[in-house]
N, C-alpha and C. Protein backbone atom coordinates (compact mmCIF):
# COMPACT_ATOMS: atom_id res chain seq x y z
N UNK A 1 78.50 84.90 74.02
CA UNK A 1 79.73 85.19 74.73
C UNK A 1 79.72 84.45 76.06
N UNK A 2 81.02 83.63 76.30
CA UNK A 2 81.06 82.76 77.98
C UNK A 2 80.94 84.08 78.80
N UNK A 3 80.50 83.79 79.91
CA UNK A 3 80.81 84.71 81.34
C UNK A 3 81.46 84.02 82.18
N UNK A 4 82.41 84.36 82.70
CA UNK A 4 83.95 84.13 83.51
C UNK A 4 83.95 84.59 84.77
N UNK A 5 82.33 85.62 85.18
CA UNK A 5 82.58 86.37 86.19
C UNK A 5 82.24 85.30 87.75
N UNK A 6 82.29 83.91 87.51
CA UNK A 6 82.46 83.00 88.45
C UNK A 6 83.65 82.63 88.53
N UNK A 7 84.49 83.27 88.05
CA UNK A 7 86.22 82.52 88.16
C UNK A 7 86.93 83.53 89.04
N UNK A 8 87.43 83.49 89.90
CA UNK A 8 87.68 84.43 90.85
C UNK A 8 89.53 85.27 90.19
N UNK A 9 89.92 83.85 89.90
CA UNK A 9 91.27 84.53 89.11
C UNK A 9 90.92 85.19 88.00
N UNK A 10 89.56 85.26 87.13
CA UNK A 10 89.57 85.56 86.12
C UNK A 10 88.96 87.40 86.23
N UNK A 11 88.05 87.31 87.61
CA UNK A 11 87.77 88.47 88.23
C UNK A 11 88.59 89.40 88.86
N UNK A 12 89.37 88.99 89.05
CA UNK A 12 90.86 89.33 89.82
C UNK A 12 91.70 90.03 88.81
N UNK A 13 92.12 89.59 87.94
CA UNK A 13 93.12 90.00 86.80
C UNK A 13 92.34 91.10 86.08
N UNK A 14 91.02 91.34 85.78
CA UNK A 14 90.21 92.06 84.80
C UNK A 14 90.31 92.97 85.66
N UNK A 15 89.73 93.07 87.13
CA UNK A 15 90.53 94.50 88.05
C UNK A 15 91.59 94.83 88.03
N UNK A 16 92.14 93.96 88.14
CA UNK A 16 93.57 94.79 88.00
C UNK A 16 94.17 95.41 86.64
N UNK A 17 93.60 95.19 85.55
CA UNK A 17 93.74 95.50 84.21
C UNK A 17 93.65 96.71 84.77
N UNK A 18 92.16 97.11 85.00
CA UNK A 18 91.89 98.43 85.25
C UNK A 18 92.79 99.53 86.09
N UNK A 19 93.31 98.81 86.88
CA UNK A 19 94.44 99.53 87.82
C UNK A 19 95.29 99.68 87.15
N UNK A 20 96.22 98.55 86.05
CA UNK A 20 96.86 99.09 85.21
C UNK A 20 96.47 100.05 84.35
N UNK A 21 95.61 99.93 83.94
CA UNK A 21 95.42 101.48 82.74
C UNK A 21 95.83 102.67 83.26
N UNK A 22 95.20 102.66 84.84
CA UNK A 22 94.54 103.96 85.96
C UNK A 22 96.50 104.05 85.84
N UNK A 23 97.47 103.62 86.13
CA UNK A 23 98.81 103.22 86.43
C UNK A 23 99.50 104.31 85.41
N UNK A 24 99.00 103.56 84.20
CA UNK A 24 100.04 103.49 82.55
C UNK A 24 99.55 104.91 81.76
N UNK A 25 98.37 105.42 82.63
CA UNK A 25 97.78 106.74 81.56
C UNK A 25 98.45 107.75 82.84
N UNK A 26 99.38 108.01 83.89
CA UNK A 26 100.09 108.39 84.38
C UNK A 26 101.27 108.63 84.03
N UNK A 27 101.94 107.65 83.80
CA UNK A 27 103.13 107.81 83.03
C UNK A 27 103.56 108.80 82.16
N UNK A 28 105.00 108.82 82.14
CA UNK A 28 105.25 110.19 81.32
C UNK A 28 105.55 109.78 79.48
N UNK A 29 105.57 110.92 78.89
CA UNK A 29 105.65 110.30 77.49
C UNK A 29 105.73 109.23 76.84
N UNK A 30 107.48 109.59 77.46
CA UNK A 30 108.33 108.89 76.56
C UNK A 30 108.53 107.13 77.24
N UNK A 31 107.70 106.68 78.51
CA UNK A 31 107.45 105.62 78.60
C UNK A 31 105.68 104.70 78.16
N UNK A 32 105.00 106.15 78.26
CA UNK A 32 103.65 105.65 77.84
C UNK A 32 103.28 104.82 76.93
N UNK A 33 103.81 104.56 76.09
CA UNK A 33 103.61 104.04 74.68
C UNK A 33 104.33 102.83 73.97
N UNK A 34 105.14 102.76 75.04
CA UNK A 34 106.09 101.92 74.69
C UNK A 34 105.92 100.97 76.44
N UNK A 35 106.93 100.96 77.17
CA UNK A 35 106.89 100.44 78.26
C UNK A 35 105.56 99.93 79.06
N UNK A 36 104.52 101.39 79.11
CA UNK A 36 103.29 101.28 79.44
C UNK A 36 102.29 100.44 78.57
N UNK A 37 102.74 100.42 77.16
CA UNK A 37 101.65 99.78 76.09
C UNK A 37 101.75 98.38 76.46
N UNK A 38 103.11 97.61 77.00
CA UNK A 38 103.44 96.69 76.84
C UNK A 38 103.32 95.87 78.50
N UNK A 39 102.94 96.91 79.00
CA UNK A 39 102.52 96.13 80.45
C UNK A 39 101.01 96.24 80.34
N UNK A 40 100.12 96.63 79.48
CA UNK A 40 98.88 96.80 78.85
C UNK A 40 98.58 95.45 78.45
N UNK A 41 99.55 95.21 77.30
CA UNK A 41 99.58 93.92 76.11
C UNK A 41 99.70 92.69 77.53
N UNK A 42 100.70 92.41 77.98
CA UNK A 42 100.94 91.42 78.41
C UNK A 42 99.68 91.20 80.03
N UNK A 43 99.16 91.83 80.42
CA UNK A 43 98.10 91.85 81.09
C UNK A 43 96.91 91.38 80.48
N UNK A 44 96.76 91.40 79.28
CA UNK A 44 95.33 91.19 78.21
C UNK A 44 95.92 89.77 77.80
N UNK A 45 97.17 89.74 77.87
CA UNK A 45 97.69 88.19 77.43
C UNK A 45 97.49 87.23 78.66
N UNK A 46 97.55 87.24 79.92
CA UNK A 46 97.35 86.65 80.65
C UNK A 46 95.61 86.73 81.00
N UNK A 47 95.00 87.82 80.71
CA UNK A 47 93.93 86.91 80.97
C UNK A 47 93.04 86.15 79.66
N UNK A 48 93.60 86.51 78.83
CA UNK A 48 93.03 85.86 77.34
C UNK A 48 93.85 84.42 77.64
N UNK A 49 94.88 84.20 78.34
CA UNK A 49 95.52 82.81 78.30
C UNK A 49 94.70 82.05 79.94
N UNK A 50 93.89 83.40 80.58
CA UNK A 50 93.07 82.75 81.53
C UNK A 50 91.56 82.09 80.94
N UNK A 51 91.49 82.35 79.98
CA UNK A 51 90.28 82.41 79.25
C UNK A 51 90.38 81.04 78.56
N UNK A 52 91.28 80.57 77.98
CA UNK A 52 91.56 79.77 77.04
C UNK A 52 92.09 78.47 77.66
N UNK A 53 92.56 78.26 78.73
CA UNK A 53 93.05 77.28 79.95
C UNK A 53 91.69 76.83 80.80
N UNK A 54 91.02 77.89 80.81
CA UNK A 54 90.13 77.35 81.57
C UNK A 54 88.97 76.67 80.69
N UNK A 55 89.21 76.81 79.43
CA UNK A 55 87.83 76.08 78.45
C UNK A 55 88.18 74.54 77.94
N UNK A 56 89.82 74.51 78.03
CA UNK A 56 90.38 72.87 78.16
C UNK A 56 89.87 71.86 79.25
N UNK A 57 90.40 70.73 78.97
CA UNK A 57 89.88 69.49 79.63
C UNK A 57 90.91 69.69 80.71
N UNK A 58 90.68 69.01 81.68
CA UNK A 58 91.41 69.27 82.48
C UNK A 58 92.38 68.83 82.97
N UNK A 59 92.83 68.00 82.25
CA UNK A 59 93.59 66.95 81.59
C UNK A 59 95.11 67.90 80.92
N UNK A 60 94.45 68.46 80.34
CA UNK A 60 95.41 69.69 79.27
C UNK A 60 95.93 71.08 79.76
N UNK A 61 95.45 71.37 81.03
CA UNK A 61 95.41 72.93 81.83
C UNK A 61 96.65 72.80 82.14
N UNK A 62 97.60 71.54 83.04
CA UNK A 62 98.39 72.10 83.15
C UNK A 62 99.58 72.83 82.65
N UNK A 63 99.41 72.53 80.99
CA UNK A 63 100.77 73.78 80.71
C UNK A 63 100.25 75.30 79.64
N UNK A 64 98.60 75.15 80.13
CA UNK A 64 97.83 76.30 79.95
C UNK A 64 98.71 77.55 81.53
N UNK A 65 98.47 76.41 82.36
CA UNK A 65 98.55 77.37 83.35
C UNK A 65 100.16 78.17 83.69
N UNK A 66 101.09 76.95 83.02
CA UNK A 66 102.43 77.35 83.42
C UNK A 66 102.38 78.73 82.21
N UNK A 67 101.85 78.79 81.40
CA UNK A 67 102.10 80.18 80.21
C UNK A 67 101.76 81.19 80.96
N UNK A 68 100.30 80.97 81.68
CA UNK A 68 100.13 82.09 82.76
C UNK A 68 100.70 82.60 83.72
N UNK A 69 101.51 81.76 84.04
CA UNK A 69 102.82 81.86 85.02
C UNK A 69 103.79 82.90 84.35
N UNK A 70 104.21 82.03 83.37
CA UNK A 70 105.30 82.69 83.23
C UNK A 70 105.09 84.05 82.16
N UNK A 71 103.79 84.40 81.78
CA UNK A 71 103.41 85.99 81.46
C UNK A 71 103.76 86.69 82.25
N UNK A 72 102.59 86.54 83.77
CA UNK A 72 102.60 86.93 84.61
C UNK A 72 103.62 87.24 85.34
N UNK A 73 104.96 86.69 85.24
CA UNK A 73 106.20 86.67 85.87
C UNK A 73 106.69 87.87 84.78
N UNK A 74 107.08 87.85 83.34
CA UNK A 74 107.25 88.83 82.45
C UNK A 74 106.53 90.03 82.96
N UNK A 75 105.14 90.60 83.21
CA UNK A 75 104.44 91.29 83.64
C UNK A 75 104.86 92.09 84.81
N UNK A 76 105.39 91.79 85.92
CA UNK A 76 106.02 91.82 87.14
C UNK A 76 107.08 92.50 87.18
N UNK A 77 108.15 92.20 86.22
CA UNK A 77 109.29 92.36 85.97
C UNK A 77 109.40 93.39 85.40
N UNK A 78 107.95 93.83 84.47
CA UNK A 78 108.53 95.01 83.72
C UNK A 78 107.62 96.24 84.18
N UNK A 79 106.82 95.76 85.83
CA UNK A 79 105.90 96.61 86.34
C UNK A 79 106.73 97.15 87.37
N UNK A 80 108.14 96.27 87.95
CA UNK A 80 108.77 96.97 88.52
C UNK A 80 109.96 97.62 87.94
N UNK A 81 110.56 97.66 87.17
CA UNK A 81 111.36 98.26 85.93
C UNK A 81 110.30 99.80 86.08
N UNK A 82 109.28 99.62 85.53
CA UNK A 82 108.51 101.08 85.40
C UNK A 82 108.35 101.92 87.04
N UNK A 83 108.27 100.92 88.27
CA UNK A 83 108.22 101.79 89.57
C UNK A 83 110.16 102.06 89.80
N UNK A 84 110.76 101.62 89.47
CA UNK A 84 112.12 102.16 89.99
C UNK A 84 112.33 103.02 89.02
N UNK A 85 112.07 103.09 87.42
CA UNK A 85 111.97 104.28 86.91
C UNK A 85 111.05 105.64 87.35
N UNK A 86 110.40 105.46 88.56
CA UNK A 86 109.51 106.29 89.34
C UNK A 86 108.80 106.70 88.28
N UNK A 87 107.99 105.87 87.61
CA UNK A 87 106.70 106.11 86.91
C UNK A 87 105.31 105.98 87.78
N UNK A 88 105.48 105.41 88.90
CA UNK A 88 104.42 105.36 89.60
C UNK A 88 104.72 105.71 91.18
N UNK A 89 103.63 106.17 92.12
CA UNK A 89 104.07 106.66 93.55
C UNK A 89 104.18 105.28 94.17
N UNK A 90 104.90 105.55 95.53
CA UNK A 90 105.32 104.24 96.13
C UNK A 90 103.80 103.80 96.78
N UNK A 91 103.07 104.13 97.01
CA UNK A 91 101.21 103.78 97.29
C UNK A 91 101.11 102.83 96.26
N UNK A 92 100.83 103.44 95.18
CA UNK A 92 100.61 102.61 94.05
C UNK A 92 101.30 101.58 93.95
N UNK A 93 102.41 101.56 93.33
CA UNK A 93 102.98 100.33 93.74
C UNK A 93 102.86 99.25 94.78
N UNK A 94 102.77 99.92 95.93
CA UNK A 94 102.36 98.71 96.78
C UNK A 94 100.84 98.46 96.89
N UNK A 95 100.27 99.16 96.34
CA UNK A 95 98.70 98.25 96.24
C UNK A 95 98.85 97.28 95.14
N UNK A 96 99.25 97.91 94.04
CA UNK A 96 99.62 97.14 92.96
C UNK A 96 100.06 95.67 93.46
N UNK A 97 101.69 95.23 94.21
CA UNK A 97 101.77 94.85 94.19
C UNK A 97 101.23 93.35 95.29
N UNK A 98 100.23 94.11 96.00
CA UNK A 98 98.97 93.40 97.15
C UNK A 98 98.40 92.52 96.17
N UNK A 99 98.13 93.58 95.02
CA UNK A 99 97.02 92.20 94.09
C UNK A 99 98.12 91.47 93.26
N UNK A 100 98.92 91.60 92.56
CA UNK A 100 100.18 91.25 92.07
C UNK A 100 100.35 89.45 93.19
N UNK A 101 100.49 89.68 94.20
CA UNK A 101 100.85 88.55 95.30
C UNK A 101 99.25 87.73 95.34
N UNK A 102 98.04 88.30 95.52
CA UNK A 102 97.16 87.72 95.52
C UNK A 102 96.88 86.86 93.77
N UNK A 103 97.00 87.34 92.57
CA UNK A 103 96.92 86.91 91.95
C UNK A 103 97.95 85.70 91.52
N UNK A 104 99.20 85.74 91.78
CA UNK A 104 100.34 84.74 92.10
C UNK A 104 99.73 83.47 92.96
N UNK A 105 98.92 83.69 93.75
CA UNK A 105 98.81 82.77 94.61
C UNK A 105 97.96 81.79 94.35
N UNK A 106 96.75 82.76 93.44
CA UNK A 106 95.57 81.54 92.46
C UNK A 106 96.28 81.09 91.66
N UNK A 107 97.09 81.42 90.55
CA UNK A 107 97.72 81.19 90.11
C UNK A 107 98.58 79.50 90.19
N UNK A 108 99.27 79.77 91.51
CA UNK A 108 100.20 78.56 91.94
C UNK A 108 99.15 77.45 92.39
N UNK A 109 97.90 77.87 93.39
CA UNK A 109 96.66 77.51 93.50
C UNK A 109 96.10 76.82 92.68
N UNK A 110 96.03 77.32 91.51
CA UNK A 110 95.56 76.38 90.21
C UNK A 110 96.37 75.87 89.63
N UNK A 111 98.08 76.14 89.74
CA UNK A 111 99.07 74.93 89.20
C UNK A 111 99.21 73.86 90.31
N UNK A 112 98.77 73.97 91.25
CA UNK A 112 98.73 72.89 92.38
C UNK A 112 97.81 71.67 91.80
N UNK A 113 96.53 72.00 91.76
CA UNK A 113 95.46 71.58 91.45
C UNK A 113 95.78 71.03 89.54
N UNK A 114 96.28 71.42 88.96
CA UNK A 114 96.11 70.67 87.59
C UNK A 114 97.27 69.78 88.16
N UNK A 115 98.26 70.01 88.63
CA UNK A 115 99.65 69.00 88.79
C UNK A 115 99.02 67.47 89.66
N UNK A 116 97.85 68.19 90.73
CA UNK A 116 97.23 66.85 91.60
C UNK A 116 96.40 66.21 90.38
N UNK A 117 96.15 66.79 89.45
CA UNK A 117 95.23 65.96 88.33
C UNK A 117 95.29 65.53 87.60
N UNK A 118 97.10 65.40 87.44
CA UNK A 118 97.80 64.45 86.09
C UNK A 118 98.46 63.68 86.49
């Protein structure tokens, strides 16, 4: 099995997974399973698409990285959909969205960097 735990975006997102769970096993029913499953899914999709971008040439990352983008943007969208449905306290949310901005920023960080490399 690779170890990733030198990739700082890749360390970054796997915490925050965890914050999502800590988030989504809060939630009430009738969004748990559905809404919550799916801000679950698409969190495991961005870092499995962090996983898989970063094992390309580097040559090829950059439209590894734009998928991560634009998960991550899907992700966002439906993490705040779930806080204005007041599924989560306004704390939460804004820690949430501390790492949310920090992870955006490696993110653009590393679309900087593949765009200087093609």
């Amino acid at each position: 099995m690779a170890h990733f735990e030198h990739l700082p975006l890749f360390v970054k997102t796997y915490e925050f997974i965890k914050v999502v769970y800590k988030i989504v096993h809060q939630f009430r029913k009738e969004y748990k399973y559905n809404l919550g499953a799916e801000l679950q899914q698409i969190a495991w999709q961005v870092l499995d698409e962090i996983i898989t971008t970063n094992s390309l040439p580097d040559s090829q990352k950059k439209a590894g990285i734009k998928k991560i983008s634009e998960l991550f943007d899907k992700f966002k969208i439906r993490f705040r959909l779930a806080y204005e449905l007041r599924l989560m306290t306004d704390k939460k949310f804004a820690f949430a969205q501390q790492v949310m901005a920090e992870i955006g920023r490696m993110i653009g960080g590393w679309s900087g960097w593949a765009v200087s490399r093609s």
